[in-house]
C-alpha atoms as a PDB file:
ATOM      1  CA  UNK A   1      22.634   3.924   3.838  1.00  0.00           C
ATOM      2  CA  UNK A   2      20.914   7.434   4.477  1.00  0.00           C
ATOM      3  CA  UNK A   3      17.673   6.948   5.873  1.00  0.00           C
ATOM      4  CA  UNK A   4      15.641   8.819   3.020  1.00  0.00           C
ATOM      5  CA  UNK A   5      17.205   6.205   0.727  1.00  0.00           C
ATOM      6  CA  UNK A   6      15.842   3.116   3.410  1.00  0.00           C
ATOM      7  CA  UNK A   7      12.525   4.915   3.782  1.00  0.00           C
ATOM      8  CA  UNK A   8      12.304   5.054   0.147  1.00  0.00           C
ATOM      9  CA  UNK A   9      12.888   1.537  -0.308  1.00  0.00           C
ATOM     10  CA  UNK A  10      10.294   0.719   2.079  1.00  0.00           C
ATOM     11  CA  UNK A  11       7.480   2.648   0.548  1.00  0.00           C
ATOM     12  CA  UNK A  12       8.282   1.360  -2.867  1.00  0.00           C
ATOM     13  CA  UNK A  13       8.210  -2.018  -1.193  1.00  0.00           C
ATOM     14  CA  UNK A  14       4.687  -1.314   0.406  1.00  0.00           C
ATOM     15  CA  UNK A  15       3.590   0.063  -3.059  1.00  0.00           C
ATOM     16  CA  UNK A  16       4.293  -3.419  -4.703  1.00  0.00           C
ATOM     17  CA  UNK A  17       2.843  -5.185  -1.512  1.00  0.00           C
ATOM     18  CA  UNK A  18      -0.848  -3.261  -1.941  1.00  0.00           C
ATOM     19  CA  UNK A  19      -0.317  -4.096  -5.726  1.00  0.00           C
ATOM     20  CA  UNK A  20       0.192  -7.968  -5.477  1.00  0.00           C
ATOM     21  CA  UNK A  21      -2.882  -7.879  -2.884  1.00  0.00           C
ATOM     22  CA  UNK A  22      -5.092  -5.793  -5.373  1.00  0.00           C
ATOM     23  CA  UNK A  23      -4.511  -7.908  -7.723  1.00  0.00           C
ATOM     24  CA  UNK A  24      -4.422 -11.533  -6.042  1.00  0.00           C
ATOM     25  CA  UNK A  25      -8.282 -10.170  -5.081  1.00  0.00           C
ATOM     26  CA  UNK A  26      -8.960  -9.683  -9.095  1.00  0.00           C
ATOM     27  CA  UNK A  27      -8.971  -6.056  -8.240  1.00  0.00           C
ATOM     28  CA  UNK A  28      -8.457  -3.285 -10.588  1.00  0.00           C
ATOM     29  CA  UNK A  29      -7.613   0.083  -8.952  1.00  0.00           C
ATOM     30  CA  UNK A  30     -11.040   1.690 -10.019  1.00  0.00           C
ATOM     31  CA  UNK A  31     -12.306  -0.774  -7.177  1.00  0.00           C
ATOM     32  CA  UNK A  32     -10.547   1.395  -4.625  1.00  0.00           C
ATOM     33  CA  UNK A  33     -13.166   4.285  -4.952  1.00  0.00           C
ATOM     34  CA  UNK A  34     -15.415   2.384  -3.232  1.00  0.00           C
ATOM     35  CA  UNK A  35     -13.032   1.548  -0.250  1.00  0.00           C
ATOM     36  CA  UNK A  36     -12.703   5.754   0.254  1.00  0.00           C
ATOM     37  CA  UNK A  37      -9.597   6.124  -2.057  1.00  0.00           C
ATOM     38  CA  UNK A  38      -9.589   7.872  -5.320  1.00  0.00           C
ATOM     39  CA  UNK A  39      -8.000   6.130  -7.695  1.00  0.00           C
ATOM     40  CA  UNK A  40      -5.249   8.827  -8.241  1.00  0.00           C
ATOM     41  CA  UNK A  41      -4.276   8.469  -4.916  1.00  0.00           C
ATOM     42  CA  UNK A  42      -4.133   4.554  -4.725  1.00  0.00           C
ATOM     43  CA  UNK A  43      -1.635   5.209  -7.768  1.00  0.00           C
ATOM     44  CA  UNK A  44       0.613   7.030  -5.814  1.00  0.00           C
ATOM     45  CA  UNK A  45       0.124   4.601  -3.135  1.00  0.00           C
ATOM     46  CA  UNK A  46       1.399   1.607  -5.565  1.00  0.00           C
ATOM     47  CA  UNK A  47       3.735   3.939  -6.863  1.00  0.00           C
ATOM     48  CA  UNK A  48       5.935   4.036  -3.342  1.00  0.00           C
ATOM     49  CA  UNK A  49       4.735   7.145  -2.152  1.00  0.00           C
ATOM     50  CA  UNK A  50       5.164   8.245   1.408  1.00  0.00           C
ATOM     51  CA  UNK A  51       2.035   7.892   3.405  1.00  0.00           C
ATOM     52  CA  UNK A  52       0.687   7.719   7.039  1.00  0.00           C
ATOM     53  CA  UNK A  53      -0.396   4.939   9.357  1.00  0.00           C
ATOM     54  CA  UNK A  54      -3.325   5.839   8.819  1.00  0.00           C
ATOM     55  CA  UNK A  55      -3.727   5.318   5.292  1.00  0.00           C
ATOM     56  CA  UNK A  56      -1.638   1.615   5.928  1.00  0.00           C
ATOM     57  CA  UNK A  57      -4.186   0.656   8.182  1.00  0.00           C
ATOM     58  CA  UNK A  58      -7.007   1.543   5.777  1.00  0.00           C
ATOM     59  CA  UNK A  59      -5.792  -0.296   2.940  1.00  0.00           C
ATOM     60  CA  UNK A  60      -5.613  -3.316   5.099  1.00  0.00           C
ATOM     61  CA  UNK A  61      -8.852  -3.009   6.219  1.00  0.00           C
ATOM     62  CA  UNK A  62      -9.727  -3.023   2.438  1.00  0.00           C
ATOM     63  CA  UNK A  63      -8.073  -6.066   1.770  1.00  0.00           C
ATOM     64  CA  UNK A  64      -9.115  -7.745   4.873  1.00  0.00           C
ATOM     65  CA  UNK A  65      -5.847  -8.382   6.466  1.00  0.00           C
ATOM     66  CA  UNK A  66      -3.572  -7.516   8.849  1.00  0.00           C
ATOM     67  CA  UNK A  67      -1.343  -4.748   9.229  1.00  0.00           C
ATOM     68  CA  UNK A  68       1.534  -7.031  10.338  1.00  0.00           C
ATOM     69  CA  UNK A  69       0.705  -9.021   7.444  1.00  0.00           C
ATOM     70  CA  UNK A  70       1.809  -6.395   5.122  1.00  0.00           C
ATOM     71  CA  UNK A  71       4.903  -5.276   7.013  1.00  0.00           C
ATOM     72  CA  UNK A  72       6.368  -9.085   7.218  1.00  0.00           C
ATOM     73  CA  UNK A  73       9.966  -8.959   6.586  1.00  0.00           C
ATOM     74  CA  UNK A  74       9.989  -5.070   5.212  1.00  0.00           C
ATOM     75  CA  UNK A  75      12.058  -3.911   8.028  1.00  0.00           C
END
């Protein structure tokens, strides 16, 4: 498998991960503004779009949990 096509798979998979948390916390994504993320952003985000450690570590501050937590299994 070429790795664009792995790393692909693994952001879409991280997309559907923030999703399920957003939403298991009655969230809609307008609730992200006041977590520092604009809402377009946080749709790419869900979406599967590439983004930093930075930004993963962010959004599980937001939801309170750990950054392992969200990369369980993805890898």
């Amino acid at each position: 498998m070429a790795k664009n096509v792995k790393y692909s798979r693994i952001f879409k998979e991280l997309g559907a991960r923030y999703r399920k948390l957003r939403l298991k916390r009655k969230m809609v994504q307008e609730d992200v503004i006041d977590h520092g993320f604009s809402v377009r952003h946080y749709q790419q985000l869900e979406a599967g779009r590439p983004h930093s450690l930075i930004t993963l570590f962010r959004v599980a501050e937001m939801y309170k949990t750990d950054v392992a937590q969200i990369l369980k299994g993805l890898v």
